[in-house]
Protein backbone atom coordinates (compact mmCIF):
# COMPACT_ATOMS: atom_id res chain seq x y z
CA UNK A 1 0.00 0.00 0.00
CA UNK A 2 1.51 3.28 -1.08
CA UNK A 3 2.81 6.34 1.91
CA UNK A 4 1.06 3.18 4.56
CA UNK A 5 1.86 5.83 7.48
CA UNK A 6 -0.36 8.52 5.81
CA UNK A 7 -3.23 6.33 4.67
CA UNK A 8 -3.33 4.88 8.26
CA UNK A 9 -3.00 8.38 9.94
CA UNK A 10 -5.81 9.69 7.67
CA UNK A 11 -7.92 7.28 8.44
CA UNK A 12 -7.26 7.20 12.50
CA UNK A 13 -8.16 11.10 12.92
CA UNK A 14 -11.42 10.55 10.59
CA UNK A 15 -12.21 7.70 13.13
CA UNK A 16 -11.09 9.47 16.60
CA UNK A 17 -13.31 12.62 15.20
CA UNK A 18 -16.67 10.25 14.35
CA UNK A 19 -15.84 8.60 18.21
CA UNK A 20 -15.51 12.21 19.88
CA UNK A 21 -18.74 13.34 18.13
CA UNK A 22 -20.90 10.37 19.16
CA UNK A 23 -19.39 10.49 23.00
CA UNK A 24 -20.45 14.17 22.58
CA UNK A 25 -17.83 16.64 21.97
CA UNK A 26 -18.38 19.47 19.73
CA UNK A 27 -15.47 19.77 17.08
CA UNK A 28 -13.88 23.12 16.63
CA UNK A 29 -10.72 23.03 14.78
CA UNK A 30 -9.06 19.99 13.02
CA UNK A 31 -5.49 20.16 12.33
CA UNK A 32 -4.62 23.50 13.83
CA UNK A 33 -1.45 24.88 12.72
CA UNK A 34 0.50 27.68 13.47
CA UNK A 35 4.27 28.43 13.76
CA UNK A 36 4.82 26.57 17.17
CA UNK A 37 3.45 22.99 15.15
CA UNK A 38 -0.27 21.58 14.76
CA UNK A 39 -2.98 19.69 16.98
CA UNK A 40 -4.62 17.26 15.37
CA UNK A 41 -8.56 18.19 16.77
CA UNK A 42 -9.26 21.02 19.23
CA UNK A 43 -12.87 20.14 20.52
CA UNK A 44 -15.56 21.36 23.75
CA UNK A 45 -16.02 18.88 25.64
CA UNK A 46 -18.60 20.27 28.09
CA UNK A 47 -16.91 23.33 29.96
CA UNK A 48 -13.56 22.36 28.49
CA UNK A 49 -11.61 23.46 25.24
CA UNK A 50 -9.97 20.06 24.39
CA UNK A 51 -6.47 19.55 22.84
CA UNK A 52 -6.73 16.25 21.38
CA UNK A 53 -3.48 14.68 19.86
CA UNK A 54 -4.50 11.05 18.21
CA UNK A 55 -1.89 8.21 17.57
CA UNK A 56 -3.04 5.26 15.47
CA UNK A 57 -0.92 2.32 14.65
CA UNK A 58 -1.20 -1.33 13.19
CA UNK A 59 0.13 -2.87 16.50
CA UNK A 60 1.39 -2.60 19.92
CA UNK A 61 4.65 -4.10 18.91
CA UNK A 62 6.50 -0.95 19.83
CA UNK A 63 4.46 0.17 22.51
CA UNK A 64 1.21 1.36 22.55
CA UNK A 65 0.11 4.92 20.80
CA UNK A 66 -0.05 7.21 23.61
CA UNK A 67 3.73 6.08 24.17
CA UNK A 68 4.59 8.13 21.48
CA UNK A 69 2.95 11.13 22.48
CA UNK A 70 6.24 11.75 24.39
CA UNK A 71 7.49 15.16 26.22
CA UNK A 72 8.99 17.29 23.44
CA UNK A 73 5.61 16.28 21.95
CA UNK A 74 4.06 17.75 24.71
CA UNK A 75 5.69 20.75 25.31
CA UNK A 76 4.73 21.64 21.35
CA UNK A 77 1.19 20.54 21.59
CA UNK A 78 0.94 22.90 25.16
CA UNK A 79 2.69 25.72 23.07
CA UNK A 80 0.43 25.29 20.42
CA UNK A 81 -2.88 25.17 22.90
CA UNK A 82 -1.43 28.80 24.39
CA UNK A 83 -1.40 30.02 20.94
CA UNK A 84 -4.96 29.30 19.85
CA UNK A 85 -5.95 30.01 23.42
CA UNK A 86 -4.16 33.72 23.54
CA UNK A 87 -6.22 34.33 19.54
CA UNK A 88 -9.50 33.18 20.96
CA UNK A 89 -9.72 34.56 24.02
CA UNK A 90 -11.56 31.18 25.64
CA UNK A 91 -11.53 31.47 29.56
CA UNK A 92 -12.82 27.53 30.12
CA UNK A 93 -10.57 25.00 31.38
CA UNK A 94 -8.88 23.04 29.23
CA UNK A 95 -7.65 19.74 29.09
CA UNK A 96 -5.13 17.43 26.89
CA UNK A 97 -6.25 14.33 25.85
CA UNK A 98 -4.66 11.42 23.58
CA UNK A 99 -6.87 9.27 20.94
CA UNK A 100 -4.80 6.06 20.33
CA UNK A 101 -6.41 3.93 17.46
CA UNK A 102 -5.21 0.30 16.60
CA UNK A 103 -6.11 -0.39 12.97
CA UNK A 104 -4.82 -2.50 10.01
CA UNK A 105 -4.97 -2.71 6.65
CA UNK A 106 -7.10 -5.59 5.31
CA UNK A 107 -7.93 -5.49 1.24
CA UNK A 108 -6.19 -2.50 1.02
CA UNK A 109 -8.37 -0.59 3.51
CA UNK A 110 -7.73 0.65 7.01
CA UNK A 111 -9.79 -1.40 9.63
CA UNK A 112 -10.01 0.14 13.17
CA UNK A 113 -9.40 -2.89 15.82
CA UNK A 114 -9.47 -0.27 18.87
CA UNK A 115 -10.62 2.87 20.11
CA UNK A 116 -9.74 4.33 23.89
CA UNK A 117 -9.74 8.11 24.69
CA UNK A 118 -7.16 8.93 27.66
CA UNK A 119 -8.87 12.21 29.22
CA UNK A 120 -5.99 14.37 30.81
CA UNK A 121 -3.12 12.88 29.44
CA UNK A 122 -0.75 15.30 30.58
CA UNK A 123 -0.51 18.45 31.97
């Protein structure tokens, strides 16, 4: 399958968003970028303005997803969050959560095998 990593990434932020929507969070951004780096979904999730960074890979072979969402990764997706936060001007508490999505490829299509949300992954 051609640029796997892409296809598989693709597809794990179209599933994480369809997940958050059912469990009731209101998307407000996907793939915010500015010149600190990007978040994959800012979203409400009641009184909170969510940073949500989603991981999806074919296996836990490595580790599992949120592993990856390591501290340098942090630190840019908190420096991000201060930049949207200082544009918009929101005053609700926030919170940074991690998507990590287990899918594989079967007949040429990503499959999703697993789904978990990890509310307040780091600070």
């Amino acid at each position: 399958m051609e640029n796997y990593k892409k296809v598989i990434g693709n597809f794990g932020e179209e599933q994480a968003v369809k997940f958050l929507l059912k469990n009731k969070y209101e998307i407000l951004e996907r793939n915010f970028r500015c010149k600190f780096g990007e978040i994959d979904v800012i979203a409400k999730d009641g009184e909170y303005i969510v940073f949500i960074e989603v991981k999806t890979r074919k296996n836990t072979e490595y580790g599992i997803p949120a592993e990856a969402v390591n501290y340098y990764k942090q630190k840019k997706i908190i420096q991000v969050a201060r930049y949207y936060l200082m544009n918009k001007k929101y005053t609700s508490g926030i919170r940074f959560d991690v998507v990590e999505i287990i899918a594989k490829i079967q007949n040429d299509k990503p499959v999703m095998q697993s789904i978990r949300v990890i509310k307040n992954a780091f600070q």
